[in-house]
C-alpha atoms as a PDB file:
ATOM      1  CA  UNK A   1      16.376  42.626 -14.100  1.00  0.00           C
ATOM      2  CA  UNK A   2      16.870  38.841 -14.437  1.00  0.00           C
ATOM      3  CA  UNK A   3      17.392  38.685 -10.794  1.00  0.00           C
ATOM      4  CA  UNK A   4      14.235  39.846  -9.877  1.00  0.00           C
ATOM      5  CA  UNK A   5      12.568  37.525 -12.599  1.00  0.00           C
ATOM      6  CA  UNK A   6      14.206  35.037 -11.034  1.00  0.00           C
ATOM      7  CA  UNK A   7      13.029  35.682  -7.544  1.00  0.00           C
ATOM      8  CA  UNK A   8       9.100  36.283  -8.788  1.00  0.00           C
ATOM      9  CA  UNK A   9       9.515  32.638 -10.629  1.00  0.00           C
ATOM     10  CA  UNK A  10      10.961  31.202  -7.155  1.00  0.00           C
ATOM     11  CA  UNK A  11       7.813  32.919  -5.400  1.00  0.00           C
ATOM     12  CA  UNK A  12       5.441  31.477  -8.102  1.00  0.00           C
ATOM     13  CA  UNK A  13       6.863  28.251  -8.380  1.00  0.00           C
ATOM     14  CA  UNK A  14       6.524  28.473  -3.998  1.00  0.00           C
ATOM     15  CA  UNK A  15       3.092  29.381  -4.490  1.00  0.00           C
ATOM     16  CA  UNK A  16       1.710  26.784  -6.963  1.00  0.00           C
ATOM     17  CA  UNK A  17       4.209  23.654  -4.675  1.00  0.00           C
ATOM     18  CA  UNK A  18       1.753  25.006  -1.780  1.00  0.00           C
ATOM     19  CA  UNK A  19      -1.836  24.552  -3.877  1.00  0.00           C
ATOM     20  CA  UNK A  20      -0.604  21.744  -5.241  1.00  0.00           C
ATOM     21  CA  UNK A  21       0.253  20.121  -1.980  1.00  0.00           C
ATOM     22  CA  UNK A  22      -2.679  20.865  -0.376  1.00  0.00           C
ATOM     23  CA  UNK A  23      -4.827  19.485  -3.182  1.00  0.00           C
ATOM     24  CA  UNK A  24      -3.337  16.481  -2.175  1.00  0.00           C
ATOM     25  CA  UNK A  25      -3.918  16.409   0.966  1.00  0.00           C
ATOM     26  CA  UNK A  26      -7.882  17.108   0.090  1.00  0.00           C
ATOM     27  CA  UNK A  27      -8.100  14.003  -1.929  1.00  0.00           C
ATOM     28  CA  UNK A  28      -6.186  11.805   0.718  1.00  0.00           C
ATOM     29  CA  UNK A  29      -9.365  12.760   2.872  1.00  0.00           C
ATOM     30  CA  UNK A  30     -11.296  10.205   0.467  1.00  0.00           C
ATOM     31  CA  UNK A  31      -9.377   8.253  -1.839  1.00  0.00           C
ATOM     32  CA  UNK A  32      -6.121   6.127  -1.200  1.00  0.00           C
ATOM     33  CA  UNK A  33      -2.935   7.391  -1.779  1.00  0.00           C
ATOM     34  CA  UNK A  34      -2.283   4.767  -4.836  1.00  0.00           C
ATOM     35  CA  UNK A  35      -5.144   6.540  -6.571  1.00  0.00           C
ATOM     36  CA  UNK A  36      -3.820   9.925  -6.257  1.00  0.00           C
ATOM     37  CA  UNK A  37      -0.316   9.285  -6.908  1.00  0.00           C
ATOM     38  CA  UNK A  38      -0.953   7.422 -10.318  1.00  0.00           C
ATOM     39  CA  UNK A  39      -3.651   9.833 -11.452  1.00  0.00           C
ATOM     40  CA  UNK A  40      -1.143  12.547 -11.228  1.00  0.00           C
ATOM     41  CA  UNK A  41       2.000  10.667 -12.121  1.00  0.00           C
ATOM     42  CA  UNK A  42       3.636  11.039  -8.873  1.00  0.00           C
ATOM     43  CA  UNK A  43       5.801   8.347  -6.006  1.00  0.00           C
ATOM     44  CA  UNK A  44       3.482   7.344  -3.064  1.00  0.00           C
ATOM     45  CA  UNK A  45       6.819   9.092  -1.105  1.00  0.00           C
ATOM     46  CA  UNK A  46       5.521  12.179  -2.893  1.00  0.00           C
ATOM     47  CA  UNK A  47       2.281  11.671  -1.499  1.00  0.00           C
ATOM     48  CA  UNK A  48       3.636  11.131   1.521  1.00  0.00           C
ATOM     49  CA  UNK A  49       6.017  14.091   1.601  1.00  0.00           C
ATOM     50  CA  UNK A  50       2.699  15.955   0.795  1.00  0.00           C
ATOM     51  CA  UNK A  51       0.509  14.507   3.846  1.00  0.00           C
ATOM     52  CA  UNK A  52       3.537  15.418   6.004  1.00  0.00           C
ATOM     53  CA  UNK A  53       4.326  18.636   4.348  1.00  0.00           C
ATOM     54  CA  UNK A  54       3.895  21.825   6.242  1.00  0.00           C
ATOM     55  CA  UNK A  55       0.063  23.338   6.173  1.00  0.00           C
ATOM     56  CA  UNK A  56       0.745  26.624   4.063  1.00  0.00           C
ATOM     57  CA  UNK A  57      -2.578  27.451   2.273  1.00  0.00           C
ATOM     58  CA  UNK A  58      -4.898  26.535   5.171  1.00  0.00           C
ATOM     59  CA  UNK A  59      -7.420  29.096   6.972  1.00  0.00           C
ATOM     60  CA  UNK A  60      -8.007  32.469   5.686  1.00  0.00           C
ATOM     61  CA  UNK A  61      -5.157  32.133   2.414  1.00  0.00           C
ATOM     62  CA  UNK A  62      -7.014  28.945   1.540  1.00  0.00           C
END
């Protein structure tokens, strides 16, 4: 039972790392990357990791 909590928590957690991401990425399309990064409390090399990162809620899931 706790395993399979544990595995719908990964998915989740996989799941919101994607939106979140490519929220990011959205706002890089008009504001700087200094912006973003303080108004969400992040490293510009986690804005960078999430320009970079791999396109996972684009298309049809988006």
């Amino acid at each position: 039972m706790t395993g399979l909590l544990l595995e719908d928590l990964a998915e989740q957690s996989r799941i919101i790392a994607a939106v979140r991401t490519a929220a990011i990425r959205e706002q890089l399309a008009t504001e700087p990357g200094a912006v973003i990064a303080r108004r969400h409390h992040l490293s510009r090399q986690a804005i960078h990791r999430a320009a970079n990162a791999a396109r996972a809620w684009e298309g049809e899931t988006w």
